[in-house]
PDB file of N, CA and C in Angstrom:
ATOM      1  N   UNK A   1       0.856  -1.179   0.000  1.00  0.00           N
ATOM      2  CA  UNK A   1       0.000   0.000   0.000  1.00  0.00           C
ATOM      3  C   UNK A   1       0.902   1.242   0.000  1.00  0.00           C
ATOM      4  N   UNK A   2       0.817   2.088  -0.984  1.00  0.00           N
ATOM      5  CA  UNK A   2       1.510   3.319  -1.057  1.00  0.00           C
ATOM      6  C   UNK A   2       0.979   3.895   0.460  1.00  0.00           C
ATOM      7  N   UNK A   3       2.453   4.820   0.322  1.00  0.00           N
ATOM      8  CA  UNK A   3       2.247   6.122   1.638  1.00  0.00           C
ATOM      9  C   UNK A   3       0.970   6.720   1.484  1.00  0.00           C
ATOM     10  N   UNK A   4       0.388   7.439   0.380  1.00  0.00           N
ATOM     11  CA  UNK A   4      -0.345   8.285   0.416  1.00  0.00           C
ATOM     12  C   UNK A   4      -2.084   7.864   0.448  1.00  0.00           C
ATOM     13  N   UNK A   5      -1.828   6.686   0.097  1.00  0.00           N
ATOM     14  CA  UNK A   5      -3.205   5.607   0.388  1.00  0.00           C
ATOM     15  C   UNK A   5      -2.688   5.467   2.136  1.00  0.00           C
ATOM     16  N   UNK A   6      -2.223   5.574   2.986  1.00  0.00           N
ATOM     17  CA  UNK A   6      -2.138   5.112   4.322  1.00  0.00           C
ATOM     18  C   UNK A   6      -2.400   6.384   4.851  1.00  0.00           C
ATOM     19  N   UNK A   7      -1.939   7.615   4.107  1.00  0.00           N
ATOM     20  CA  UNK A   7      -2.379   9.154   4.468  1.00  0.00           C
ATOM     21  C   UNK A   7      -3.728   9.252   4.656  1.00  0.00           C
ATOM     22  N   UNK A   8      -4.477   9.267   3.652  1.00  0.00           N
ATOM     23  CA  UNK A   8      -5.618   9.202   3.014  1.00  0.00           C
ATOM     24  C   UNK A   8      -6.629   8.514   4.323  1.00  0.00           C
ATOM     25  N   UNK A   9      -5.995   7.095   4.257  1.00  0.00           N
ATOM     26  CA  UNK A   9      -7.064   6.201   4.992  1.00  0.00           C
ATOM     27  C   UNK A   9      -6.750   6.630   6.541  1.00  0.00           C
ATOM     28  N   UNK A  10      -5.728   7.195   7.160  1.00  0.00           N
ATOM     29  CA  UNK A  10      -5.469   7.848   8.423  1.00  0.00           C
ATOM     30  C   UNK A  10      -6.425   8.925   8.532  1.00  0.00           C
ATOM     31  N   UNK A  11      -6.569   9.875   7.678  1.00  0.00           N
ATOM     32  CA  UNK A  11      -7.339  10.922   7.799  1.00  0.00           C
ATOM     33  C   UNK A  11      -9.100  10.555   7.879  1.00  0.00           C
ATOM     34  N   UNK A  12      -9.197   9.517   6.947  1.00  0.00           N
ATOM     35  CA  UNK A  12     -10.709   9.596   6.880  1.00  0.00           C
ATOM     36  C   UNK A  12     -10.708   8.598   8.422  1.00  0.00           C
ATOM     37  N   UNK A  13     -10.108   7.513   8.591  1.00  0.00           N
ATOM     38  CA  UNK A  13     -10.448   6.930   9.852  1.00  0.00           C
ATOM     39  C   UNK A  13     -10.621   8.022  10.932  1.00  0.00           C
ATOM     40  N   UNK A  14      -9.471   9.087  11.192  1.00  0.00           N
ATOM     41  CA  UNK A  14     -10.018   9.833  12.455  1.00  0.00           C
ATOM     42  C   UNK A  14     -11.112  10.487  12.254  1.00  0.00           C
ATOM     43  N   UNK A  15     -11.333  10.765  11.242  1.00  0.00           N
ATOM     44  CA  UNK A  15     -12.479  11.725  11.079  1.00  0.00           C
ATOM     45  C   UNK A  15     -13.900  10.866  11.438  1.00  0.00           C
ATOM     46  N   UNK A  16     -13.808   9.438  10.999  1.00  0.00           N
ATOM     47  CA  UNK A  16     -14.887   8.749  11.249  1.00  0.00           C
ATOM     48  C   UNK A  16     -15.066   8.331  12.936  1.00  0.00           C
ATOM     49  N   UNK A  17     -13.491   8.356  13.252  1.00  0.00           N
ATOM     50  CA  UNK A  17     -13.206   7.920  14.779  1.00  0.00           C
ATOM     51  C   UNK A  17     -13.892   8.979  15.656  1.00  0.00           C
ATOM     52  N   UNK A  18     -13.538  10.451  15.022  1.00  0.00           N
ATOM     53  CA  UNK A  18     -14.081  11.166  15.825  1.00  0.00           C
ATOM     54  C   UNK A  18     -15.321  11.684  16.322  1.00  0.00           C
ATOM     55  N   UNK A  19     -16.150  11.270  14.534  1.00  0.00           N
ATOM     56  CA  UNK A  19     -17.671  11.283  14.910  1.00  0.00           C
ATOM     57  C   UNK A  19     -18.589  10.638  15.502  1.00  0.00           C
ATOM     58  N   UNK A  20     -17.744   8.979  15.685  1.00  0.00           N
ATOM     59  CA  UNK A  20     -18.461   8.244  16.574  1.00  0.00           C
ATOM     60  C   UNK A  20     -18.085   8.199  17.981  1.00  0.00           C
ATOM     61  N   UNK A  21     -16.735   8.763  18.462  1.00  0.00           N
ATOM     62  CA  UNK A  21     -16.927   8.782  19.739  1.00  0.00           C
ATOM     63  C   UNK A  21     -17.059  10.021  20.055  1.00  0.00           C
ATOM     64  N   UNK A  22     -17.934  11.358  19.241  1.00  0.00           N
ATOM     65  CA  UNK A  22     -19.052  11.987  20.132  1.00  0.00           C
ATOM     66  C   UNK A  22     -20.355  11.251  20.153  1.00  0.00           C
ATOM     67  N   UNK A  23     -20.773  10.890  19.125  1.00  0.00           N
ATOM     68  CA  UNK A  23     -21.955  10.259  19.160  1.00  0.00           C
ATOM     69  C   UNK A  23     -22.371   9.001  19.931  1.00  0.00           C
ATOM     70  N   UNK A  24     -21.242   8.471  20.729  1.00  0.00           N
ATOM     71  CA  UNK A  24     -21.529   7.726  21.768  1.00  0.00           C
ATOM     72  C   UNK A  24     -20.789   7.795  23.153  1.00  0.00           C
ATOM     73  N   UNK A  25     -20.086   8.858  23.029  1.00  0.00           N
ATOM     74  CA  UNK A  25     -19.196   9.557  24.488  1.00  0.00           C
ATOM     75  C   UNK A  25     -20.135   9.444  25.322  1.00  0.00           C
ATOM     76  N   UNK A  26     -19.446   8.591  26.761  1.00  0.00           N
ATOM     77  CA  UNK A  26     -19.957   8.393  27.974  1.00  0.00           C
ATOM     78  C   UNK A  26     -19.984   9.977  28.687  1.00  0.00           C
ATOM     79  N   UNK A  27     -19.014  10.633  28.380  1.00  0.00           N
ATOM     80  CA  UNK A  27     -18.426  11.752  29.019  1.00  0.00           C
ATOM     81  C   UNK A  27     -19.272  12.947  28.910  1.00  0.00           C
ATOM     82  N   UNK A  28     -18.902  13.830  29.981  1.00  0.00           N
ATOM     83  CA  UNK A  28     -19.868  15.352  29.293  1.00  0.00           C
ATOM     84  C   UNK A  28     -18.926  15.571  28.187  1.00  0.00           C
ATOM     85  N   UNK A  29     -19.615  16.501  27.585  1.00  0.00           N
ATOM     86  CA  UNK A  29     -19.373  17.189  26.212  1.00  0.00           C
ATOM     87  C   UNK A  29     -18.054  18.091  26.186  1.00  0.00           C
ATOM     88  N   UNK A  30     -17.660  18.592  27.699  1.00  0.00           N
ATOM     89  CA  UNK A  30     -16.403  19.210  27.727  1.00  0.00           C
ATOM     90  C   UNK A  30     -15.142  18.437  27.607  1.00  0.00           C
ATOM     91  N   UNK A  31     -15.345  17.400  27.873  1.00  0.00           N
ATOM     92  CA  UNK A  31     -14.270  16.327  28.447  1.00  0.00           C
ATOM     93  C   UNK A  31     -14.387  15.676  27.120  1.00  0.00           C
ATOM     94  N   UNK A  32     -15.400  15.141  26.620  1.00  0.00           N
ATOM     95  CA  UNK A  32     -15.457  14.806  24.912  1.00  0.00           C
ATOM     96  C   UNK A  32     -14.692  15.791  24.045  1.00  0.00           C
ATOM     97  N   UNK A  33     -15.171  16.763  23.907  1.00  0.00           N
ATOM     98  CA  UNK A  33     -13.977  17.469  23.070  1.00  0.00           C
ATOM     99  C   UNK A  33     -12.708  17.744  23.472  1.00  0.00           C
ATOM    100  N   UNK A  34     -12.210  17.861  24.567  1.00  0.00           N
ATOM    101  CA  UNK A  34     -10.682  17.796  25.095  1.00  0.00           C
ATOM    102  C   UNK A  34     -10.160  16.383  24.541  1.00  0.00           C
ATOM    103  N   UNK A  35     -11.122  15.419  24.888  1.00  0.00           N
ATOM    104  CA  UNK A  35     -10.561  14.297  24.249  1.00  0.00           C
ATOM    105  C   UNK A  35     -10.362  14.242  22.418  1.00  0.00           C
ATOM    106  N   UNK A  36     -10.859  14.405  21.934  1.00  0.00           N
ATOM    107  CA  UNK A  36     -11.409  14.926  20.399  1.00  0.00           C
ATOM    108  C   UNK A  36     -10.080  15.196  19.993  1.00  0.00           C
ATOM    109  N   UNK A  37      -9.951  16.816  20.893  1.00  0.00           N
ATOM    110  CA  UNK A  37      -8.666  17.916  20.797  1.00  0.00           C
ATOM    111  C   UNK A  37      -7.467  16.987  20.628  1.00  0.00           C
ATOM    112  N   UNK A  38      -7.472  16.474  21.812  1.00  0.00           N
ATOM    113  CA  UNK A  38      -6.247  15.493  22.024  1.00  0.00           C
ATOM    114  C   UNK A  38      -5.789  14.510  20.630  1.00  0.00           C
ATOM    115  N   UNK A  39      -6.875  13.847  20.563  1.00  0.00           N
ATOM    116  CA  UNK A  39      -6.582  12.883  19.246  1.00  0.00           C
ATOM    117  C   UNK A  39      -6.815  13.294  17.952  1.00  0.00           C
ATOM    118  N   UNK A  40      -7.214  14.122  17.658  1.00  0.00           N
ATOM    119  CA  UNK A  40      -7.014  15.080  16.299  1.00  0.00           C
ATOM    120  C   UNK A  40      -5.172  15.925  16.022  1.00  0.00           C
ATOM    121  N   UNK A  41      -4.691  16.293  17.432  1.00  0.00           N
ATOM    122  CA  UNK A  41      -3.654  16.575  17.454  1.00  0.00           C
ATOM    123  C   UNK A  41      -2.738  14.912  17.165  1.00  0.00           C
ATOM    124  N   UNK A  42      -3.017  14.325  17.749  1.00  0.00           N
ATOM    125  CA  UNK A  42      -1.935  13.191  17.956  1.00  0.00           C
ATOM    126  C   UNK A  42      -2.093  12.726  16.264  1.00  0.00           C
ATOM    127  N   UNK A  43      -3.474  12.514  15.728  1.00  0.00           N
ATOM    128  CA  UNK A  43      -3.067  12.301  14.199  1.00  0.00           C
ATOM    129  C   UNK A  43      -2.762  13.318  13.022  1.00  0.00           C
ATOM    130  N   UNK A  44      -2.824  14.395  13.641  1.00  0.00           N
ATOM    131  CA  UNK A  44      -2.655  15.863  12.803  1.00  0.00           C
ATOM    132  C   UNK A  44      -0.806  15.392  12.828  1.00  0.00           C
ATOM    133  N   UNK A  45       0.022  15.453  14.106  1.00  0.00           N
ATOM    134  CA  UNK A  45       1.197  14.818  13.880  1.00  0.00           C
ATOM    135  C   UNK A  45       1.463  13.835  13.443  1.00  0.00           C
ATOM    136  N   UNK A  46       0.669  12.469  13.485  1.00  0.00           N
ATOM    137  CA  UNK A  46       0.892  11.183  12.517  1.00  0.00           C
ATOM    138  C   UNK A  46       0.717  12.064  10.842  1.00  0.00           C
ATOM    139  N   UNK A  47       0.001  12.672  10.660  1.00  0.00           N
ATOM    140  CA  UNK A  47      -0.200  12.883   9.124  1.00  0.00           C
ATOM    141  C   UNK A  47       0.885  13.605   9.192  1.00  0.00           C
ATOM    142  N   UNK A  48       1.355  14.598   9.485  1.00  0.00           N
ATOM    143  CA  UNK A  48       2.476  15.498   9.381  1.00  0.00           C
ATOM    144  C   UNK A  48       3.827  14.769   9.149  1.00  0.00           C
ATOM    145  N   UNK A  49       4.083  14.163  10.029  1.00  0.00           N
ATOM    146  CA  UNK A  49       5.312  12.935  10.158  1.00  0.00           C
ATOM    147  C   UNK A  49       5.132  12.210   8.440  1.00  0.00           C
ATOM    148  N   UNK A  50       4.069  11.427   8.242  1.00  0.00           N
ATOM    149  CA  UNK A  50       3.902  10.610   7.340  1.00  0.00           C
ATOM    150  C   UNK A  50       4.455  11.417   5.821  1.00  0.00           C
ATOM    151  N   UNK A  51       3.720  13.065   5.655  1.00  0.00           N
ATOM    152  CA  UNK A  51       3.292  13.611   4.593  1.00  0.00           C
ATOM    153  C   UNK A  51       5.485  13.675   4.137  1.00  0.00           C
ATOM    154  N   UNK A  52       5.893  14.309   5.435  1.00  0.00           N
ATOM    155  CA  UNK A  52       7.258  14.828   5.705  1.00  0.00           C
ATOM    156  C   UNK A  52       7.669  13.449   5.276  1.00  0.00           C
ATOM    157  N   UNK A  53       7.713  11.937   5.400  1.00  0.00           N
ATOM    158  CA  UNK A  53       8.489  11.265   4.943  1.00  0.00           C
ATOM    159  C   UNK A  53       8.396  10.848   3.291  1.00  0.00           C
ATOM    160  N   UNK A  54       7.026  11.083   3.094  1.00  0.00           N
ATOM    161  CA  UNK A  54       6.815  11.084   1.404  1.00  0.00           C
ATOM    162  C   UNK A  54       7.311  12.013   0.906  1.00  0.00           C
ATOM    163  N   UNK A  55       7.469  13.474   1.283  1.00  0.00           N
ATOM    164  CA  UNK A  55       8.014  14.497   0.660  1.00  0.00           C
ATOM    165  C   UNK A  55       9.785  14.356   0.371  1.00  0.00           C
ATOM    166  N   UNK A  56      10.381  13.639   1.685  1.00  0.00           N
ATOM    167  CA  UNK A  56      11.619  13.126   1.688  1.00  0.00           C
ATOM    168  C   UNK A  56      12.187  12.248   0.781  1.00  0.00           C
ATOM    169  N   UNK A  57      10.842  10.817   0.581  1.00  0.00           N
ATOM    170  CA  UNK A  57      11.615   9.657  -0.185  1.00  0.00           C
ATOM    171  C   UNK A  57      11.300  10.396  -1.821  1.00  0.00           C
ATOM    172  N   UNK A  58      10.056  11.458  -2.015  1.00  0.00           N
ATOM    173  CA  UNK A  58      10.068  11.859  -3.279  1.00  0.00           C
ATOM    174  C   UNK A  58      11.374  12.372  -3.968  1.00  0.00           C
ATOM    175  N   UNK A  59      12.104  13.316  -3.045  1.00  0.00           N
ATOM    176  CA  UNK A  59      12.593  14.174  -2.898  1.00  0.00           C
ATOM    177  C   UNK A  59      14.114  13.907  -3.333  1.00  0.00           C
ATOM    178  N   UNK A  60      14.073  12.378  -2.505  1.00  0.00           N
ATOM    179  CA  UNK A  60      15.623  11.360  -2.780  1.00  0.00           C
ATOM    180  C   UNK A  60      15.401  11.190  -4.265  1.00  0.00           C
ATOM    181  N   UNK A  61      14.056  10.760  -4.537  1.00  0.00           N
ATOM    182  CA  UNK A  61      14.010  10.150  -5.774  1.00  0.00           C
ATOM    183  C   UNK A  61      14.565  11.044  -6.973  1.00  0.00           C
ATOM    184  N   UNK A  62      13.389  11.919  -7.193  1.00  0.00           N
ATOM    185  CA  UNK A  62      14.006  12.881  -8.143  1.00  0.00           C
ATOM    186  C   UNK A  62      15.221  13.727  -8.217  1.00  0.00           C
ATOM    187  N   UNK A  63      16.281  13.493  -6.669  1.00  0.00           N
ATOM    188  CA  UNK A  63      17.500  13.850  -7.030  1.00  0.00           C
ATOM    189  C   UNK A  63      18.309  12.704  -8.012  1.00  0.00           C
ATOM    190  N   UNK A  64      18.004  11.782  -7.056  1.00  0.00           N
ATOM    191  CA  UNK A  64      18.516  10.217  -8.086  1.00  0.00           C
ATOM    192  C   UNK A  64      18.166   9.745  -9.828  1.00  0.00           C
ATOM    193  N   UNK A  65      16.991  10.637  -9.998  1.00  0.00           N
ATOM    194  CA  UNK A  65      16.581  10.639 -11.462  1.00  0.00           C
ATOM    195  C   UNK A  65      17.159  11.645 -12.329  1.00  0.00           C
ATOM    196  N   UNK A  66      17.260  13.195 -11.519  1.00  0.00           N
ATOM    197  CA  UNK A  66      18.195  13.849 -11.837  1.00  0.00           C
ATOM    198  C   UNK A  66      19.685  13.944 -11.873  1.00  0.00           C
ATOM    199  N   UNK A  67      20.555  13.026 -11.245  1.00  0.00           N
ATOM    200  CA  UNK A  67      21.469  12.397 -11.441  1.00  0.00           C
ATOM    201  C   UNK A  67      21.837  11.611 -12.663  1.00  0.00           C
ATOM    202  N   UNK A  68      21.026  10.458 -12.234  1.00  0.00           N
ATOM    203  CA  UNK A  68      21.165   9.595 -13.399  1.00  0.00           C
ATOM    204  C   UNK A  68      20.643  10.295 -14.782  1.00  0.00           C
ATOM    205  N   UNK A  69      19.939  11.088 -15.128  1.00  0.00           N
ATOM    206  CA  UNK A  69      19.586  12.194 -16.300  1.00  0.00           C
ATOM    207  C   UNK A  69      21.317  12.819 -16.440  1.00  0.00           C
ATOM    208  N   UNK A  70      21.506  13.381 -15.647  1.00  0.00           N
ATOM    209  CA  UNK A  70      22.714  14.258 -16.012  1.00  0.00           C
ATOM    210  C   UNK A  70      24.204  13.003 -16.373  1.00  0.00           C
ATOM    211  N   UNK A  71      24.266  12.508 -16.138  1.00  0.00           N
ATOM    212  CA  UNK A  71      25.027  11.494 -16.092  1.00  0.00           C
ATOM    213  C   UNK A  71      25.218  10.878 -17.906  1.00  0.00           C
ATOM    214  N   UNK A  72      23.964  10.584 -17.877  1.00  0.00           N
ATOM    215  CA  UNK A  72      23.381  10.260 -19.315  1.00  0.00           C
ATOM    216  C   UNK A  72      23.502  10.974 -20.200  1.00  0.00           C
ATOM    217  N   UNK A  73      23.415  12.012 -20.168  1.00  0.00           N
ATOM    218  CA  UNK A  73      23.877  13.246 -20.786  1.00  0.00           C
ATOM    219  C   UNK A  73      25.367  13.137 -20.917  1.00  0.00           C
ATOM    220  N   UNK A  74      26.133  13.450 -20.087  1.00  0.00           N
ATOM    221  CA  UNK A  74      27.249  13.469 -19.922  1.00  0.00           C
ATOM    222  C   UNK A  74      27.662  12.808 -20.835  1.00  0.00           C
ATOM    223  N   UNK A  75      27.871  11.334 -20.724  1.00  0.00           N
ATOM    224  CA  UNK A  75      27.856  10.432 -21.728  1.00  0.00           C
ATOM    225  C   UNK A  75      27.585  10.483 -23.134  1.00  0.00           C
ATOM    226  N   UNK A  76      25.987  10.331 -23.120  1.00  0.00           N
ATOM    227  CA  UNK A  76      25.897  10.939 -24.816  1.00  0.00           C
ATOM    228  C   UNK A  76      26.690  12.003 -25.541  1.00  0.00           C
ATOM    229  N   UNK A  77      27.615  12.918 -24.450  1.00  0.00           N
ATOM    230  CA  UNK A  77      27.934  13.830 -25.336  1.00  0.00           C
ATOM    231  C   UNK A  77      29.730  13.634 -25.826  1.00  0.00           C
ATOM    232  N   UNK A  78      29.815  12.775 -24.390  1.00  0.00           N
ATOM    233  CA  UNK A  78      31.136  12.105 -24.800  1.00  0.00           C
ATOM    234  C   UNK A  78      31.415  11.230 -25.880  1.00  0.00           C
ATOM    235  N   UNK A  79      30.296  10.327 -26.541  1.00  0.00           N
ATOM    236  CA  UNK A  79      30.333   9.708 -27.471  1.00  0.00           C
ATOM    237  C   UNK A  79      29.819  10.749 -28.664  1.00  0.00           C
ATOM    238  N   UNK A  80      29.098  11.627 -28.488  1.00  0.00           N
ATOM    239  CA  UNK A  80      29.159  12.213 -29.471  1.00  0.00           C
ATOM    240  C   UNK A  80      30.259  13.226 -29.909  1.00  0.00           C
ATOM    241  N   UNK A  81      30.897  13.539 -28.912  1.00  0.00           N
ATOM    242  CA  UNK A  81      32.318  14.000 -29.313  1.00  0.00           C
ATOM    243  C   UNK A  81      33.197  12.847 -30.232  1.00  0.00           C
ATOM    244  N   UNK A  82      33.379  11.614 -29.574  1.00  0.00           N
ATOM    245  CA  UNK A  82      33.987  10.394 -30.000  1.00  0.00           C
ATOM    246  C   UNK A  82      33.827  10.341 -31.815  1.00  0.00           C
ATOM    247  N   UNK A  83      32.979  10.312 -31.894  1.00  0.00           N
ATOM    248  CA  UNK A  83      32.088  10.030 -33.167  1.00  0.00           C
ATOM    249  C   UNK A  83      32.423  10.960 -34.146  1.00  0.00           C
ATOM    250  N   UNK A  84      32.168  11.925 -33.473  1.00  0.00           N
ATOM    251  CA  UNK A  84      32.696  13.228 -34.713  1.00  0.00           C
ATOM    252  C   UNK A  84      34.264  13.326 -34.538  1.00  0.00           C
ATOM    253  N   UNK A  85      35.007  13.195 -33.543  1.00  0.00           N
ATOM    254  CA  UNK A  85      36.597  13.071 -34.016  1.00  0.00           C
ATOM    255  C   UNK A  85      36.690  11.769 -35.018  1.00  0.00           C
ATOM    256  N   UNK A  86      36.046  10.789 -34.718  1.00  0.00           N
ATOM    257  CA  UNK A  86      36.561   9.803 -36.003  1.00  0.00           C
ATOM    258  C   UNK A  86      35.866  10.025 -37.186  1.00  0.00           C
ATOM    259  N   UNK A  87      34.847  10.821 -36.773  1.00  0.00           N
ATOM    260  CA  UNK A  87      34.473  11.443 -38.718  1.00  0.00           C
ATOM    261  C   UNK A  87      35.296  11.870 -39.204  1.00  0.00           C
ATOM    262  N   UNK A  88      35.810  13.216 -38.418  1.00  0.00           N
ATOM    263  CA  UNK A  88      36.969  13.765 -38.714  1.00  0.00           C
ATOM    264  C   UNK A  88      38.210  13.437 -39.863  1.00  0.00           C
ATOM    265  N   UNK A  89      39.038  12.612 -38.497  1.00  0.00           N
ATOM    266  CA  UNK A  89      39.570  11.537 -38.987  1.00  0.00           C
ATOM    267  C   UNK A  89      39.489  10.719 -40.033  1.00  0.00           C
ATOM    268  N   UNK A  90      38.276  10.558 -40.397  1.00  0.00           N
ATOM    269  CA  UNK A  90      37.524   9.397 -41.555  1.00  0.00           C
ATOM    270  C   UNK A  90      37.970  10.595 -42.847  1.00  0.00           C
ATOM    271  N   UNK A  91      37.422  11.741 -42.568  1.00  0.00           N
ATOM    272  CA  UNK A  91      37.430  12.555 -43.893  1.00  0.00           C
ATOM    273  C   UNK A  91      38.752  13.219 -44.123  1.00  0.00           C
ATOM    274  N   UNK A  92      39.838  13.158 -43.453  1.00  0.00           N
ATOM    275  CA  UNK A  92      41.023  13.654 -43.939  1.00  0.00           C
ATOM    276  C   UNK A  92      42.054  13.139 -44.458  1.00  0.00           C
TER     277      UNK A  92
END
């Protein structure tokens, strides 16, 4: 399961978590939402943490693609130097 499908399904679970335990909180209503407060924060930081490590492994990635791009380059141009000195060569 991708990160962002585990994002996704984190968010809608609290949201569902949270509507059912007002709708069946033993507690008064003050103490229900402190609790609420509490666990909206604790997954507001799970999503935060999560979003921050997808942004990271993206982040590796497209340096590593941009690498290997430049690299490739590099190359192609070394052989295309190659190529045209032995044209060169070929025609003199």
């Amino acid at each position: 399961m991708s990160k962002i499908n585990i994002l996704i399904s984190v968010v809608i679970g609290s949201f569902i978590g949270a509507l059912f335990g007002v709708l069946y909180a033993p507690e008064k209503g003050e103490k229900t939402r402190k609790q609420i407060s509490k666990k909206s924060d604790e997954y507001s930081d799970l999503v935060k943490a999560e979003f921050d490590d997808f942004v990271k492994t993206m982040r590796k990635k497209y340096e590593s693609a941009l690498d290997d791009t430049e690299k490739i380059i590099t190359k192609g141009k070394s052989k295309a130097e190659d190529l045209r000195n032995e044209v060169k060569k070929a025609l003199k």
